[in-house]
N, C-alpha and C. Protein backbone atom coordinates (compact mmCIF):
# COMPACT_ATOMS: atom_id res chain seq x y z
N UNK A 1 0.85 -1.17 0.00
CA UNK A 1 0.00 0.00 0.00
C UNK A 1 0.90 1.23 0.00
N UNK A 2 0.54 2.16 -1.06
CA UNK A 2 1.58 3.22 -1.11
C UNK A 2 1.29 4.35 0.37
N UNK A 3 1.97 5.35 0.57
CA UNK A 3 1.93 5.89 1.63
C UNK A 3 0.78 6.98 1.60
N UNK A 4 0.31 7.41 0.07
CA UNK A 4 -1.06 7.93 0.26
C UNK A 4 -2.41 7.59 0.62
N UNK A 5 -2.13 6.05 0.34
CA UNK A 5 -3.14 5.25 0.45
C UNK A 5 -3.33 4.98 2.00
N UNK A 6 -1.89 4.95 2.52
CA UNK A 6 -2.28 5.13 4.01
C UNK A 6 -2.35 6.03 4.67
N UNK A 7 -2.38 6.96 4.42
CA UNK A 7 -2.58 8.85 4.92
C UNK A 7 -4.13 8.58 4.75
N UNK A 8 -4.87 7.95 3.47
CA UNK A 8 -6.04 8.03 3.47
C UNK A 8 -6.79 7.41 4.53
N UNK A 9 -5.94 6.10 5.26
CA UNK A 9 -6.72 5.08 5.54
C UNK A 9 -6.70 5.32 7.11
N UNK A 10 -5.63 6.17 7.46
CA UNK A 10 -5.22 6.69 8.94
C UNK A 10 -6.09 7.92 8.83
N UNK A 11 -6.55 8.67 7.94
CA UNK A 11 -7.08 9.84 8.20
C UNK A 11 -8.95 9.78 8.35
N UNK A 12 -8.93 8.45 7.52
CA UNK A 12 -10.64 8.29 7.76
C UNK A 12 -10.51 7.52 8.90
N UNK A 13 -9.83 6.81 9.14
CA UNK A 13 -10.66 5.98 10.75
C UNK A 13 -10.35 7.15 11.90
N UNK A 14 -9.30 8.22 11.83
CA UNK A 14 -9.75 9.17 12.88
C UNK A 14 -10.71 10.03 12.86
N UNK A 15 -11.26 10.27 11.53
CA UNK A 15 -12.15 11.31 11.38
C UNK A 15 -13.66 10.23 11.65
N UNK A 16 -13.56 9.00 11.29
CA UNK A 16 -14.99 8.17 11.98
C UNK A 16 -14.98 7.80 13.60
N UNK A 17 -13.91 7.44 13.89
CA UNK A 17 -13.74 6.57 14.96
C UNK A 17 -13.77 7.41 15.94
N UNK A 18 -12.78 8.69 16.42
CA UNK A 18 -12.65 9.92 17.31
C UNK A 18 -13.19 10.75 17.14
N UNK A 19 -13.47 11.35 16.11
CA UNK A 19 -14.19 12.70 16.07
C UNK A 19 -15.65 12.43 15.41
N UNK A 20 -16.51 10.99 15.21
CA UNK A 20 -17.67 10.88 14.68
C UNK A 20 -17.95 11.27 13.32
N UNK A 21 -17.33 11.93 12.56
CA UNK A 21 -17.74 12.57 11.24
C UNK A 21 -18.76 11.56 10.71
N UNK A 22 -19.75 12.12 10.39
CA UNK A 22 -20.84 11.51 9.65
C UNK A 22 -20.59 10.96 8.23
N UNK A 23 -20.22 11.82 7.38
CA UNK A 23 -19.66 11.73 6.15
C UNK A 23 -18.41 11.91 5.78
N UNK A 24 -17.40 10.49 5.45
CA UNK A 24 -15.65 10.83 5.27
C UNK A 24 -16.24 10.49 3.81
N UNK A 25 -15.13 10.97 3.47
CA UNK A 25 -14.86 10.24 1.74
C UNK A 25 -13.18 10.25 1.74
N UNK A 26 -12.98 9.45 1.30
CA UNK A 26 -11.60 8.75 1.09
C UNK A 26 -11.50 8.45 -0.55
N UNK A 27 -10.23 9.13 -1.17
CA UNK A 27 -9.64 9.07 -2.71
C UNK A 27 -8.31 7.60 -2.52
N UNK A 28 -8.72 7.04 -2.89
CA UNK A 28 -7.14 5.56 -2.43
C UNK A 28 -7.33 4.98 -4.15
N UNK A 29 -6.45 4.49 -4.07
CA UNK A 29 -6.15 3.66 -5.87
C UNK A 29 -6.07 2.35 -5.31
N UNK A 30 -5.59 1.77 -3.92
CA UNK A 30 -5.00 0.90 -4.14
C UNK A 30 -6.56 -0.03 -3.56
N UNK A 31 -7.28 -1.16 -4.33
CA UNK A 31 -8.12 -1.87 -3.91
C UNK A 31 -8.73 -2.74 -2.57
N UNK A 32 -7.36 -2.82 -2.02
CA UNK A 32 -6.99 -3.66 -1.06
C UNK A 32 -7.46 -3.07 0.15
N UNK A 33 -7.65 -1.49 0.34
CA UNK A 33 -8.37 -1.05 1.56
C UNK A 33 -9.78 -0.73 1.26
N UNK A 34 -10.24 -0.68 0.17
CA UNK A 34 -11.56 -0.74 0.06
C UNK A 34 -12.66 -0.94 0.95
N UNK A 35 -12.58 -2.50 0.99
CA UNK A 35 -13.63 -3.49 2.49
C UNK A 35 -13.91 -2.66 3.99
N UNK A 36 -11.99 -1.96 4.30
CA UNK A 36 -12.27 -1.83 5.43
C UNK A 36 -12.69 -0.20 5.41
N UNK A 37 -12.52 0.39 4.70
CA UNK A 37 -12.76 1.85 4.62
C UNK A 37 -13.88 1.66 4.46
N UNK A 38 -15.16 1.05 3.33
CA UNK A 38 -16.14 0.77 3.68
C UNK A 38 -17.01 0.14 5.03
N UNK A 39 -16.09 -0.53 5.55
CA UNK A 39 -16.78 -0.91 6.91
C UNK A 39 -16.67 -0.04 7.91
N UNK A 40 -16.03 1.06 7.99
CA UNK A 40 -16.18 2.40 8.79
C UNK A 40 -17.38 3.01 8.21
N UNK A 41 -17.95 2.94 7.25
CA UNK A 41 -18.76 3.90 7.05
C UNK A 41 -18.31 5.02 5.77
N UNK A 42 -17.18 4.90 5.37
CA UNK A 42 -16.42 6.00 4.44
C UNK A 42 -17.13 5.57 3.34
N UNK A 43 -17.09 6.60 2.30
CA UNK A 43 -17.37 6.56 1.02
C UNK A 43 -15.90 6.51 0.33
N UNK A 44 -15.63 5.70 -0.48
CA UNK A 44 -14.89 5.39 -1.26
C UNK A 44 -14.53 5.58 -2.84
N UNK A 45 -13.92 7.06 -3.42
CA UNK A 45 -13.53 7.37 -4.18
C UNK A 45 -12.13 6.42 -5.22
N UNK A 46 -12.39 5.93 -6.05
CA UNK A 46 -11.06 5.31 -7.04
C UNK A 46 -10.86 6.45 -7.79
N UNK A 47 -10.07 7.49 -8.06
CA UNK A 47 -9.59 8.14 -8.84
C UNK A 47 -9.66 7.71 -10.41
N UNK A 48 -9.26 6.40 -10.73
CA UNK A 48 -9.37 6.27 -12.26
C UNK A 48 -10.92 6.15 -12.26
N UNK A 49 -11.27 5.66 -12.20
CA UNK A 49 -12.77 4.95 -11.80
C UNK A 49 -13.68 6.02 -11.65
N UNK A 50 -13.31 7.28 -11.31
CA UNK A 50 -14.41 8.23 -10.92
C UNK A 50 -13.90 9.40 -12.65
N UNK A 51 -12.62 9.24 -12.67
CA UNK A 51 -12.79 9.42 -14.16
C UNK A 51 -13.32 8.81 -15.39
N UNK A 52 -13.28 7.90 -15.52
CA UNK A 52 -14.10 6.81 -16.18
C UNK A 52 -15.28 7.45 -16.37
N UNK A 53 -16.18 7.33 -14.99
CA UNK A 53 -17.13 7.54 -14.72
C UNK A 53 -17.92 8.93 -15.37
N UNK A 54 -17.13 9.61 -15.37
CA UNK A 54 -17.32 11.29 -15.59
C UNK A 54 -17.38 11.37 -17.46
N UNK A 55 -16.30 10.18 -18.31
CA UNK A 55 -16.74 10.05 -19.34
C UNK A 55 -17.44 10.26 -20.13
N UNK A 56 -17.90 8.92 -19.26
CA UNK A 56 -19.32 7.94 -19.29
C UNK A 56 -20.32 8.60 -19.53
N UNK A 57 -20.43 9.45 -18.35
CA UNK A 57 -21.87 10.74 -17.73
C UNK A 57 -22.21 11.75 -18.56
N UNK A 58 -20.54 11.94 -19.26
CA UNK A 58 -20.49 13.16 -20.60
C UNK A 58 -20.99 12.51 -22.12
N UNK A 59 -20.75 11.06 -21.83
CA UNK A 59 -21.00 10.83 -23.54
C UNK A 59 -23.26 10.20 -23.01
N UNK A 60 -23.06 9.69 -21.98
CA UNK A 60 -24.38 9.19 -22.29
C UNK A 60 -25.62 10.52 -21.73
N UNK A 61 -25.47 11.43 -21.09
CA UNK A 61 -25.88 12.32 -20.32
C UNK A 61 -25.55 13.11 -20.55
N UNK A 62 -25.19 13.70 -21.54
CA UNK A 62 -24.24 15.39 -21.57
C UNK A 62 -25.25 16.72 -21.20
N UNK A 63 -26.56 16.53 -21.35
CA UNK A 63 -27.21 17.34 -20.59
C UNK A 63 -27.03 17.51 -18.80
N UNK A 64 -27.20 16.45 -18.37
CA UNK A 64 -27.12 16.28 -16.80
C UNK A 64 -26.04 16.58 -16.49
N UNK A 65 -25.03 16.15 -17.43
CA UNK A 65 -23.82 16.07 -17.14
C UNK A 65 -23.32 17.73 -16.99
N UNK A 66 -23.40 18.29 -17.96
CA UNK A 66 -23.29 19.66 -18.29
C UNK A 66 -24.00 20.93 -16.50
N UNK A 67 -25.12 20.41 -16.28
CA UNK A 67 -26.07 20.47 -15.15
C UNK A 67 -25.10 20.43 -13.77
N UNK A 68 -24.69 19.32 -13.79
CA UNK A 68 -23.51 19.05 -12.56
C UNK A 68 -22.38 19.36 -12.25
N UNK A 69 -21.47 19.61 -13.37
CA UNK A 69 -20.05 20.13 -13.70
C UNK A 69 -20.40 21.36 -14.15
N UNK A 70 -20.88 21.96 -15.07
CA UNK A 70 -21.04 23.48 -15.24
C UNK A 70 -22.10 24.46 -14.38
N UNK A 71 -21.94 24.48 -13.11
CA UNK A 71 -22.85 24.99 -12.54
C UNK A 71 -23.74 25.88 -13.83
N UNK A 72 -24.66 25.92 -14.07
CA UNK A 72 -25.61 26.66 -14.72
C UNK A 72 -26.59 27.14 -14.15
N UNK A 73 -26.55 28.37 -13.83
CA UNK A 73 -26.80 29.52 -12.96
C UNK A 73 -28.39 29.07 -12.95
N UNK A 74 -29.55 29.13 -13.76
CA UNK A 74 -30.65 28.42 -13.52
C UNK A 74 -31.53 27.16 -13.07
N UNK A 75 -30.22 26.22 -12.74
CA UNK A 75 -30.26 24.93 -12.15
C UNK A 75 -29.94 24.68 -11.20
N UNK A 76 -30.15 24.51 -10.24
CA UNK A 76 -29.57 23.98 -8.92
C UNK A 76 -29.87 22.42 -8.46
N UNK A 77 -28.90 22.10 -7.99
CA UNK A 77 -29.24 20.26 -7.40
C UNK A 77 -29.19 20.31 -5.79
N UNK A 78 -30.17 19.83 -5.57
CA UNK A 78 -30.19 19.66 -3.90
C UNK A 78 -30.25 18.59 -3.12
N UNK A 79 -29.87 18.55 -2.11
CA UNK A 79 -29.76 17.41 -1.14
C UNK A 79 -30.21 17.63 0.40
N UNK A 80 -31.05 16.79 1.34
CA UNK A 80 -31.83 17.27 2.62
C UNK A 80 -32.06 16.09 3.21
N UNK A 81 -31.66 16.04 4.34
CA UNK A 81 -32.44 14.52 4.94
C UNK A 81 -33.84 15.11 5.67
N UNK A 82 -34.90 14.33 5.36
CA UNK A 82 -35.75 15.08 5.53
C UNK A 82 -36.29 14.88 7.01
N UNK A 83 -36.50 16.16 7.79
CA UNK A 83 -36.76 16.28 8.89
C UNK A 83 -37.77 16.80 9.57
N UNK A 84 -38.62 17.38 8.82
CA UNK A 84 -40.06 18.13 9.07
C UNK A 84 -41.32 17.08 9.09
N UNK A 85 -41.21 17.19 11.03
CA UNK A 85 -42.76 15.76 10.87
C UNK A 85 -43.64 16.66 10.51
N UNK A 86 -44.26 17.76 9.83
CA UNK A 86 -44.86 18.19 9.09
C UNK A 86 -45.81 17.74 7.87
N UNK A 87 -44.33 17.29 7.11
CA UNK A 87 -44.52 16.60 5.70
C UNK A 87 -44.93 15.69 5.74
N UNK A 88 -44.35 14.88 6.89
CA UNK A 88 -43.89 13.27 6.70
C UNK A 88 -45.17 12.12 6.63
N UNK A 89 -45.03 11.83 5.60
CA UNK A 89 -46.41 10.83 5.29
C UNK A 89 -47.23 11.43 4.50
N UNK A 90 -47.22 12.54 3.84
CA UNK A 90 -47.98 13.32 3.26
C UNK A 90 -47.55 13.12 1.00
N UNK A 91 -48.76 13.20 0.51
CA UNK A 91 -47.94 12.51 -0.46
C UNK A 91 -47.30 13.84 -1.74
N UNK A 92 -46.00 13.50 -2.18
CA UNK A 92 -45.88 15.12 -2.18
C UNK A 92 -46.48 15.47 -3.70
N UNK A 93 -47.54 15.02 -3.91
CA UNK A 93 -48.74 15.84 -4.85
C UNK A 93 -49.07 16.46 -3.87
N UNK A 94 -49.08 16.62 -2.13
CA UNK A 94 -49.96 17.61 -1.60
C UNK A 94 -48.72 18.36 -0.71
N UNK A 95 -47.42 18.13 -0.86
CA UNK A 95 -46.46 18.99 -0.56
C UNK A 95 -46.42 21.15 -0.83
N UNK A 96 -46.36 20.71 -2.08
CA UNK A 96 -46.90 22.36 -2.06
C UNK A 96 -44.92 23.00 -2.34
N UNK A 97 -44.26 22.51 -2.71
CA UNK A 97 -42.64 22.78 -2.56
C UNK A 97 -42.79 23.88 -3.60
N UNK A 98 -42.01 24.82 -3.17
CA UNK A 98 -41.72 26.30 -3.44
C UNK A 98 -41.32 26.06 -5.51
N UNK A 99 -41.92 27.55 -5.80
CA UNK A 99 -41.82 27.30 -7.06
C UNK A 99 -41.41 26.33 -7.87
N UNK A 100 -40.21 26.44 -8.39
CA UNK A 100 -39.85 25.13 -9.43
C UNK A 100 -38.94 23.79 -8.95
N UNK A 101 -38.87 24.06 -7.90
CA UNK A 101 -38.34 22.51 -7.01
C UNK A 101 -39.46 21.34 -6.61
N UNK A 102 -38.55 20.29 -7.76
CA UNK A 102 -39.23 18.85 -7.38
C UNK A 102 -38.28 18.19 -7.15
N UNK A 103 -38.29 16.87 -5.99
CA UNK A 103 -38.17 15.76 -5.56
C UNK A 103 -37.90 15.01 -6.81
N UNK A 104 -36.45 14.81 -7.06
CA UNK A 104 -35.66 13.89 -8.20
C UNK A 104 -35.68 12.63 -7.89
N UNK A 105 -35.43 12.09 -6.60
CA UNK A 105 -35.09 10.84 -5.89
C UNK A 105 -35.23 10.73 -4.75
N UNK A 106 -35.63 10.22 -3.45
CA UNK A 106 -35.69 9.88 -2.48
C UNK A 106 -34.51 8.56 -2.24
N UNK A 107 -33.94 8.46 -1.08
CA UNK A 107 -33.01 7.48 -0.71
C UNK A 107 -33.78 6.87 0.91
N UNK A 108 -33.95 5.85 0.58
CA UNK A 108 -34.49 4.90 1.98
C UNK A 108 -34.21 3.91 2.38
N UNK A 109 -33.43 3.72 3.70
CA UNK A 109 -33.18 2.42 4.12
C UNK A 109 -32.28 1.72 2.90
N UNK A 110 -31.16 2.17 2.39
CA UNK A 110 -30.04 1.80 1.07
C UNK A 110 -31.01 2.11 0.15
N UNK A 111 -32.13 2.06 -0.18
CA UNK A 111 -32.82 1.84 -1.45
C UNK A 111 -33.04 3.18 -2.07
N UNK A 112 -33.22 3.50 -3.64
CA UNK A 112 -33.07 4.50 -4.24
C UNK A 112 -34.64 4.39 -4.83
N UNK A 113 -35.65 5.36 -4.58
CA UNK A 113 -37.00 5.64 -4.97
C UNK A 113 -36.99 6.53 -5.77
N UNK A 114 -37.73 6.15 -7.15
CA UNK A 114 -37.75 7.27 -8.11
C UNK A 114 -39.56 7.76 -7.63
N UNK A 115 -39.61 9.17 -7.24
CA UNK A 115 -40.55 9.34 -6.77
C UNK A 115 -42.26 9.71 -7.68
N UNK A 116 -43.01 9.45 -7.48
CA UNK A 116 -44.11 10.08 -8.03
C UNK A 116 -45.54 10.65 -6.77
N UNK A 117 -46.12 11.45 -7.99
CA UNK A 117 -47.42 12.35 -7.00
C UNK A 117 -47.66 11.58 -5.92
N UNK A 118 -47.95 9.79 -5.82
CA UNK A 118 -48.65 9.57 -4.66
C UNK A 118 -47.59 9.02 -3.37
N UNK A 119 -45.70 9.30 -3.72
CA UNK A 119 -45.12 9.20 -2.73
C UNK A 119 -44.69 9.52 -1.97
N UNK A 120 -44.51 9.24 -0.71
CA UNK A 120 -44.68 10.26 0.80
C UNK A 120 -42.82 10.09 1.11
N UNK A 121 -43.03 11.08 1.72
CA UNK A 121 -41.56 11.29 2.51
C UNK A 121 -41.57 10.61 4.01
N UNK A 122 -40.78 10.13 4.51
CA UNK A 122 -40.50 10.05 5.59
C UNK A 122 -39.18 10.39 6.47
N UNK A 123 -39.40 10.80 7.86
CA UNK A 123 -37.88 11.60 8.27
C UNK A 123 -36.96 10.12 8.26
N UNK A 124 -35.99 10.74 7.56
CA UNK A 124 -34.80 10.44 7.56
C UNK A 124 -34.39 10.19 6.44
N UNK A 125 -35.57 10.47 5.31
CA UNK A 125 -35.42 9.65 3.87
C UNK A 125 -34.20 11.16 3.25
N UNK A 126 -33.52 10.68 2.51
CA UNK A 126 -32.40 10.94 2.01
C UNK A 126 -32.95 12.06 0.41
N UNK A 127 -33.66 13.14 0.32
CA UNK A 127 -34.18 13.22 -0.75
C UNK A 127 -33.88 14.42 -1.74
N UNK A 128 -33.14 14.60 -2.68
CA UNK A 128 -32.60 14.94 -3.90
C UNK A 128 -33.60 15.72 -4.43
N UNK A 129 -32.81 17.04 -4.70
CA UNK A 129 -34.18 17.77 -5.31
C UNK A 129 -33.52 18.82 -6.80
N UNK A 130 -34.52 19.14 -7.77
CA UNK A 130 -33.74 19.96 -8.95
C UNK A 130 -35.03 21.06 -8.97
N UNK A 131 -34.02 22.21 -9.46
CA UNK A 131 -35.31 23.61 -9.57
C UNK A 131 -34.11 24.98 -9.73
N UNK A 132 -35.21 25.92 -9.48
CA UNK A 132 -34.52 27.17 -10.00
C UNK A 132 -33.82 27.16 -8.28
N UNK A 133 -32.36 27.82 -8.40
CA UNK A 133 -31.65 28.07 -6.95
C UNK A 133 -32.26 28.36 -6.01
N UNK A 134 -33.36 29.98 -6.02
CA UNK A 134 -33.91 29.64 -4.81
C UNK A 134 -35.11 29.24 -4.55
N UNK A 135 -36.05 28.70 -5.58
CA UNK A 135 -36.59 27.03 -5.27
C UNK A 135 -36.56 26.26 -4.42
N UNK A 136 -35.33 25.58 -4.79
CA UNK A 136 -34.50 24.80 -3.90
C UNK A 136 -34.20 25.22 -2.80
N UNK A 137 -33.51 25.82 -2.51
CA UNK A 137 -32.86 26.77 -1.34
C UNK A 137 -34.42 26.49 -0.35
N UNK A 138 -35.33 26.97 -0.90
CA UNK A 138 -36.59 27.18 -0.24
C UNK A 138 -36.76 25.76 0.03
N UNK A 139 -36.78 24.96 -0.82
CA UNK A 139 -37.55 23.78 -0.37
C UNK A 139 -36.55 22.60 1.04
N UNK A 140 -35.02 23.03 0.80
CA UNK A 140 -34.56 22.41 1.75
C UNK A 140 -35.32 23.00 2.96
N UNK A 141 -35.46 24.51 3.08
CA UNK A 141 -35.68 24.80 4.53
C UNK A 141 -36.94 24.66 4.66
N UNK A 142 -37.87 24.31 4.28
CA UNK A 142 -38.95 23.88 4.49
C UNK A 142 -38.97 22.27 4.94
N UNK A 143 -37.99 21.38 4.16
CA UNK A 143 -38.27 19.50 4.39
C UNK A 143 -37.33 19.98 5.64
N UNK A 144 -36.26 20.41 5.62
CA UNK A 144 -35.80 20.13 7.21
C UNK A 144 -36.20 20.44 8.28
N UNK A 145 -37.27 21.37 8.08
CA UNK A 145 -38.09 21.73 9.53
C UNK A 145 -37.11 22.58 10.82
């Protein structure tokens, strides 16, 4: 294991293990720490692999793609764990979310929900949102309560 790979691997188990960080992400090439960096909880970046990836996203997606890498001032992408027992159970055809922000994806319990009118949020669900900036902006502070 080269010595970056272990700067990576010493730097996420202190940032999980001692100081709690919720979210590490770790960049390593070398495969072999993978398992255990995943079993802390880290997200796991491959450098070639996330280039690859970015390709990929440009030749099959170049709209989205364009969306994500070129910030474009009329688009915004959002992210909220949702926390407002307000919402929760409510189906978001009857949400009411601020001008042009909709609910792209929901994340639950590992599973990835592509959402429609009659599906409800629940706190803790993981949920992805696209719209004009402050749309969005609006609609996080509204799901987080």
């Amino acid at each position: 294991m080269s010595n970056d790979n272990r700067q990576a691997v010493a730097t996420s188990e202190l940032a999980r293990q001692r100081f709690d960080i919720p979210l590490v992400v770790a960049g390593v090439s070398d495969t072999s720490c993978i398992t255990h960096l995943q079993g802390l909880g880290v997200r796991v970046v491959q450098p070639a692999l996330a280039t690859a990836m970015a390709f990929e996203g440009a030749l099959r997606f170049p709209t989205t793609f364009d969306v994500l890498v070129h910030e474009i001032g009329s688009v915004k992408f959002g992210e909220i764990v949702m926390g407002n027992r307000g919402y929760a159970g409510m189906p978001l055809r009857r949400l009411g979310l601020p001008g042009s922000a909709v609910v792209l994806s929901i994340k639950r319990d590992h599973t990835v929900l592509v959402p429609h009118g009659d599906t409800t949020l629940q706190i803790g669900d993981s949920v992805a949102l696209i719209g004009s900036p402050d749309s969005v902006d609006e609609a996080i502070v509204m799901l987080r309560g």
